[in-house]
Protein backbone atom coordinates (compact mmCIF):
# COMPACT_ATOMS: atom_id res chain seq x y z
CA UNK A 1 0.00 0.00 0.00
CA UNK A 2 3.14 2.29 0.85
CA UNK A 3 4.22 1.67 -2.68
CA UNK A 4 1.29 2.25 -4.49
CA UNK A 5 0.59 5.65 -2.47
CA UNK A 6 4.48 6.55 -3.37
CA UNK A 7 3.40 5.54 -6.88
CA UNK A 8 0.41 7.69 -7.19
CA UNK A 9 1.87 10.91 -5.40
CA UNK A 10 4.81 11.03 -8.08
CA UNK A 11 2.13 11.15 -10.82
CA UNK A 12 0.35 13.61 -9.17
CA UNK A 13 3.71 15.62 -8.83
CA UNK A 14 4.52 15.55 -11.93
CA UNK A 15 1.14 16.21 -13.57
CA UNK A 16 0.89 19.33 -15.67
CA UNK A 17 -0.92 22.36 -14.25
CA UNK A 18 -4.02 22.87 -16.13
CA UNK A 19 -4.20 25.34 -19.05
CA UNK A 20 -4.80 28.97 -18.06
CA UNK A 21 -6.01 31.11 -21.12
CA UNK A 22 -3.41 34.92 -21.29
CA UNK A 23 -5.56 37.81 -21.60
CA UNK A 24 -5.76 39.41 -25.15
CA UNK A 25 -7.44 42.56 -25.82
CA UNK A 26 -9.95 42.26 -28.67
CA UNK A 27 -9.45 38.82 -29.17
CA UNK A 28 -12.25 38.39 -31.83
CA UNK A 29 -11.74 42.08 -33.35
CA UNK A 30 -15.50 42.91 -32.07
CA UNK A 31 -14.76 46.19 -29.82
CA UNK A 32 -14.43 48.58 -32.90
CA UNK A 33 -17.93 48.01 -33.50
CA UNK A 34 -18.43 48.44 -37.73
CA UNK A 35 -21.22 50.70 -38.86
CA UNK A 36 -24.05 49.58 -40.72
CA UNK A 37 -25.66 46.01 -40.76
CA UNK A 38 -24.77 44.58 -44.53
CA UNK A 39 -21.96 41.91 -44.66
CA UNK A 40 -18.55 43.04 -45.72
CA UNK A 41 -18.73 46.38 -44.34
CA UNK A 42 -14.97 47.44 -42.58
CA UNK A 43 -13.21 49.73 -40.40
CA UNK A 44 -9.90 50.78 -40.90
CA UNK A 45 -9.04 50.27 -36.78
CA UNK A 46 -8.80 47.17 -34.74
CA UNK A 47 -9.18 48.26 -31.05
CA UNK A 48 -6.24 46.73 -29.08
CA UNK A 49 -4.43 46.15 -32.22
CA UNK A 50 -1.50 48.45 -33.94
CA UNK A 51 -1.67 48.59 -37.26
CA UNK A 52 1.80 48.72 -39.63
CA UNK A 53 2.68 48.25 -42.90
CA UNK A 54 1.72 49.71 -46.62
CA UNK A 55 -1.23 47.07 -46.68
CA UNK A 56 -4.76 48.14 -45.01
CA UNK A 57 -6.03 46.71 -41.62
CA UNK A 58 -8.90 46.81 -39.47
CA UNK A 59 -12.59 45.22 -39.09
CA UNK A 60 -14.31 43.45 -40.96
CA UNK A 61 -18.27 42.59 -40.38
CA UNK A 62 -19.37 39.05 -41.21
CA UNK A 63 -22.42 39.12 -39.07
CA UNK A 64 -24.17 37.85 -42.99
CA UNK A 65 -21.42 35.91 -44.75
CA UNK A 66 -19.90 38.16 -47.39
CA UNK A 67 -18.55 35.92 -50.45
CA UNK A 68 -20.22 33.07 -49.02
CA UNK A 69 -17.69 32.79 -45.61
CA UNK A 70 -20.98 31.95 -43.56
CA UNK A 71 -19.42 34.26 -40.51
CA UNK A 72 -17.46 34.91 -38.57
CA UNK A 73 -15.72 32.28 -36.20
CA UNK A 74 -16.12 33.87 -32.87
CA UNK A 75 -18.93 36.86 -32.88
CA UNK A 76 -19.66 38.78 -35.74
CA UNK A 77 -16.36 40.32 -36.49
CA UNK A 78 -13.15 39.32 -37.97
CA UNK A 79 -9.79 41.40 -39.06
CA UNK A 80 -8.75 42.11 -42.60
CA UNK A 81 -5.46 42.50 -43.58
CA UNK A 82 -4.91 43.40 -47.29
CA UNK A 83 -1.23 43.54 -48.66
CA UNK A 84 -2.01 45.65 -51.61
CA UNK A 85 1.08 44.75 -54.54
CA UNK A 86 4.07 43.62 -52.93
CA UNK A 87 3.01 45.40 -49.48
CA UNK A 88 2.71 44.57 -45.98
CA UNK A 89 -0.28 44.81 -43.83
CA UNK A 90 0.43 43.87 -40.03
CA UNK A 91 -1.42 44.01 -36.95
CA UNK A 92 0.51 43.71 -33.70
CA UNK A 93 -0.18 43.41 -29.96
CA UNK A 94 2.05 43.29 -26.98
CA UNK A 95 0.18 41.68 -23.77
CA UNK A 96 0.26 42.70 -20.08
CA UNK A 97 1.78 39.52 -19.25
CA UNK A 98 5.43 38.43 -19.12
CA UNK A 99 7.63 35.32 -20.37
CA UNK A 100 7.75 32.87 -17.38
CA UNK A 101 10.11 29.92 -17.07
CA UNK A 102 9.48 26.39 -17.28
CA UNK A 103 5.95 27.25 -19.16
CA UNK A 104 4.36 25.49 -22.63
CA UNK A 105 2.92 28.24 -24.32
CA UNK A 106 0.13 27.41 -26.88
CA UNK A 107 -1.12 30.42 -29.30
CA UNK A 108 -4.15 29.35 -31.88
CA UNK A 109 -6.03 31.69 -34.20
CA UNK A 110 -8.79 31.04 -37.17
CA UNK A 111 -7.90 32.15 -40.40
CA UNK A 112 -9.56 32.66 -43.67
CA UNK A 113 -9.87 33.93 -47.05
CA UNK A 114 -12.74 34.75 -49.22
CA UNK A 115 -15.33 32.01 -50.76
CA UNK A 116 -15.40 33.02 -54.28
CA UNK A 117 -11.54 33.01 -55.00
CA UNK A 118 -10.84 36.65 -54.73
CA UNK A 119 -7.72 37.94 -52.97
CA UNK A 120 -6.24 34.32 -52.05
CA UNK A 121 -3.20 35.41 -49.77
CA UNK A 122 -1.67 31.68 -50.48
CA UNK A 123 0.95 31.07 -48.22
CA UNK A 124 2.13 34.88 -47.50
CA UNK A 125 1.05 35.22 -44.17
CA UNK A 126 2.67 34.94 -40.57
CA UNK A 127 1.67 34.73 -37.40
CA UNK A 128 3.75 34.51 -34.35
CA UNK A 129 4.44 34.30 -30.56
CA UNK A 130 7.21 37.11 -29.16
CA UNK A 131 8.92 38.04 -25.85
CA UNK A 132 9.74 41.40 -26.39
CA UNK A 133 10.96 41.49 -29.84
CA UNK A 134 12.43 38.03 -29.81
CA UNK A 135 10.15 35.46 -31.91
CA UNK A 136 9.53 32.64 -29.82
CA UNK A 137 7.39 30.66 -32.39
CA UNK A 138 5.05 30.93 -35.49
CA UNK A 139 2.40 28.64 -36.97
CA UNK A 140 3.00 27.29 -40.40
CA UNK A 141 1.10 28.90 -43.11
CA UNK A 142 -1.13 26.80 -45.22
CA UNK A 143 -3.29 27.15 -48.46
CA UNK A 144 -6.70 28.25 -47.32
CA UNK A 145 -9.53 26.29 -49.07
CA UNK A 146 -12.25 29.25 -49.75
CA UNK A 147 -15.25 30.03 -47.32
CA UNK A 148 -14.32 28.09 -44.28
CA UNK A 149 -12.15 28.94 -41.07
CA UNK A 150 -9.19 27.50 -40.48
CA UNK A 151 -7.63 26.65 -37.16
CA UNK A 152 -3.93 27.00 -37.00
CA UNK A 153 -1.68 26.95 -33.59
CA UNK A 154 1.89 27.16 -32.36
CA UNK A 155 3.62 26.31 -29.18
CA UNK A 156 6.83 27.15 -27.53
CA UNK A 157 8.36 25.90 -24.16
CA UNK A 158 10.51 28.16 -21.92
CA UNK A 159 13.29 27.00 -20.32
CA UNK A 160 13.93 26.97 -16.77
CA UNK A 161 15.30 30.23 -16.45
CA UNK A 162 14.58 33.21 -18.46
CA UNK A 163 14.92 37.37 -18.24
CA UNK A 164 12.72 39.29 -16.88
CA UNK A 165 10.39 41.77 -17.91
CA UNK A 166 10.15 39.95 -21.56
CA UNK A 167 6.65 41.01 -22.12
CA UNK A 168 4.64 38.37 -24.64
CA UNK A 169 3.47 39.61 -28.35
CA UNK A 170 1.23 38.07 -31.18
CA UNK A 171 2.25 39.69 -34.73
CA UNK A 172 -0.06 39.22 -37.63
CA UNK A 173 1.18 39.81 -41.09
CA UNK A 174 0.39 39.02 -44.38
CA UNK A 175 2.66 39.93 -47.52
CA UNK A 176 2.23 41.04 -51.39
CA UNK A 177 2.94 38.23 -53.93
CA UNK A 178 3.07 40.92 -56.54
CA UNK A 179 -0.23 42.79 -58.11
CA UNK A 180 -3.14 42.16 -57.07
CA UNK A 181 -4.31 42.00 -53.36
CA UNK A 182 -3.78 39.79 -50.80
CA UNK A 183 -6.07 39.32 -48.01
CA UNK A 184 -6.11 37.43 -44.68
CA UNK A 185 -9.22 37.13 -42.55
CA UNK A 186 -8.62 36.44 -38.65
CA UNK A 187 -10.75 35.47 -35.72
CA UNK A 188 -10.59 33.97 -32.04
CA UNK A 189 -7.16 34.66 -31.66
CA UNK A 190 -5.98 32.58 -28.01
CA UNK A 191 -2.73 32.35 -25.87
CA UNK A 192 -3.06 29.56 -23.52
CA UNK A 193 0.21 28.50 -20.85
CA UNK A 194 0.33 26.05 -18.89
CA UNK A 195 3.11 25.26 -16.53
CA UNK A 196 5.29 21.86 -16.98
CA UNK A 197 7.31 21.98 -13.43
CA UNK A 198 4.85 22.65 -10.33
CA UNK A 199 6.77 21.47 -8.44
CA UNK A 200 10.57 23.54 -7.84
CA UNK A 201 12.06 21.01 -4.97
CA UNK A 202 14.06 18.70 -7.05
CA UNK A 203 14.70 16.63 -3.97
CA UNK A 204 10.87 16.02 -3.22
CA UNK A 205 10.53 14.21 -7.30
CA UNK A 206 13.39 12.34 -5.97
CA UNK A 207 12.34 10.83 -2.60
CA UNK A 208 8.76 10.12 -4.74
CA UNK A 209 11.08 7.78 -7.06
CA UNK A 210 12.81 6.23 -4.48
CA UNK A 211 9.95 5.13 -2.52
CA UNK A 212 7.88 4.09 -5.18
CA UNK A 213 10.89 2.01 -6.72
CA UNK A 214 11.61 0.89 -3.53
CA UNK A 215 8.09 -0.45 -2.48
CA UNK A 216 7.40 -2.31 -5.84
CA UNK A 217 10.17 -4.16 -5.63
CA UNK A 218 9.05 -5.46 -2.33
CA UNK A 219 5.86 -5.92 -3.86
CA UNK A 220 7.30 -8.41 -6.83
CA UNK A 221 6.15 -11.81 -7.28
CA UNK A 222 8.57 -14.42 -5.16
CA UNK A 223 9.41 -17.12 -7.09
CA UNK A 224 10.15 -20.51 -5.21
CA UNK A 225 13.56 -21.09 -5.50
CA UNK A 226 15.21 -25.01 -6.13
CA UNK A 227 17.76 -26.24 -4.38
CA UNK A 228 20.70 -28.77 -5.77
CA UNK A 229 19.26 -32.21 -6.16
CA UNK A 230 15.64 -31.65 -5.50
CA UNK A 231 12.88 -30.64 -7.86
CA UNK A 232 9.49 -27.92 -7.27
CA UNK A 233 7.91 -31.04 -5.36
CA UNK A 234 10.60 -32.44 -2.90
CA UNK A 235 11.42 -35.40 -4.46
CA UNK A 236 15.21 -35.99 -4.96
């Protein structure tokens, strides 16, 4: 019984922590609300967001399904960007909370492009996890199939030890491929953590391990053992 207590206190030790979900302002682009009720109707600012770049950003309403999307995947608002030629349109937002050590961080978005073909962005689009203005991770782009979201994620683990004050960032970019436009819808964007080493007392994980090895092997099947000239039933 010793054992199997030992046993089930080092899994419980070294269980993850659950997820906890890092605050993002405007995290479905709905604050800037977008005048008038038709579908495809914009606004050139995403509140919470900074716009960059040559391209055009802001909100888009999808509240009725422009181009056949359907809507929008998280309220009734999505961001456009639009990398007009061989532009850049980027949104950008650094978050109140800081890099922390030993942590799995786990950043998911929905992207999108039009239904009927128009302004296919392709591949030339980013989106990525910073600390400060280091890039910790980004998801890998993918051809969007037209007037459905897409679900795309990234994670990144910190090491045991990192610098303070490294605040965390999502960048959202998507680039010219030449003429024409290029367009990117977002929605939902998320930054989940969750932390891999509760526990910071190396010593405790190893006095778990020793008494759980130590009681199973007490707790191992005995097998009789023969002595020289005499077999399992006594007879020599």
């Amino acid at each position: 019984m010793t054992a199997l207590l030992a046993f089930f206190g080092l899994c419980s030790v070294l269980q993850r922590a659950a997820a906890v979900p890092i605050a993002i302002q405007n995290s479905s682009f709905e604050s800037t609300v977008v005048s008038g009720s038709g579908s495809g109707n914009y606004a050139p600012v995403a509140a919470g967001w900074t716009a960059a770049g040559s391209g055009t950003v802001g909100a888009s309403y999808l509240g009725f399904g422009p181009v056949g999307l359907g809507a929008a995947a998280a309220g009734q608002q999505a961001a456009y960007l639009d990398a007009n030629g061989n532009g850049v349109a980027r949104l950008s937002q650094t978050l109140a909370t800081a890099l922390a050590a030993d942590t799995v961080y786990t950043l998911s978005l929905s992207v999108a492009r039009w239904a009927n073909g128009a302004f296919n962005p392709g591949t030339n689009y980013d989106v990525s996890l910073l600390a400060g203005n280091t890039v910790l991770t980004s998801v890998t782009p993918v051809v969007l199939g037209g007037g459905a979201w897409t679900v795309l994620s990234a994670s990144y683990t910190s090491a045991g030890i990192v610098a303070p004050n490294q605040f965390l960032g999502i960048s959202i970019a998507t680039f010219g491929g030449g003429a024409g436009v290029r367009e990117l819808l977002v929605d939902d964007v998320r930054l989940d953590a969750v932390r891999v080493s509760p526990v910071s007392d190396g010593g405790s994980v190893l006095l778990f391990i020793g008494a759980a090895m130590a009681g199973l092997w007490r707790m191992r099947p005995m097998v009789p053992r023969r002595e020289a000239g005499r077999n399992s039933f006594g007879a020599s």
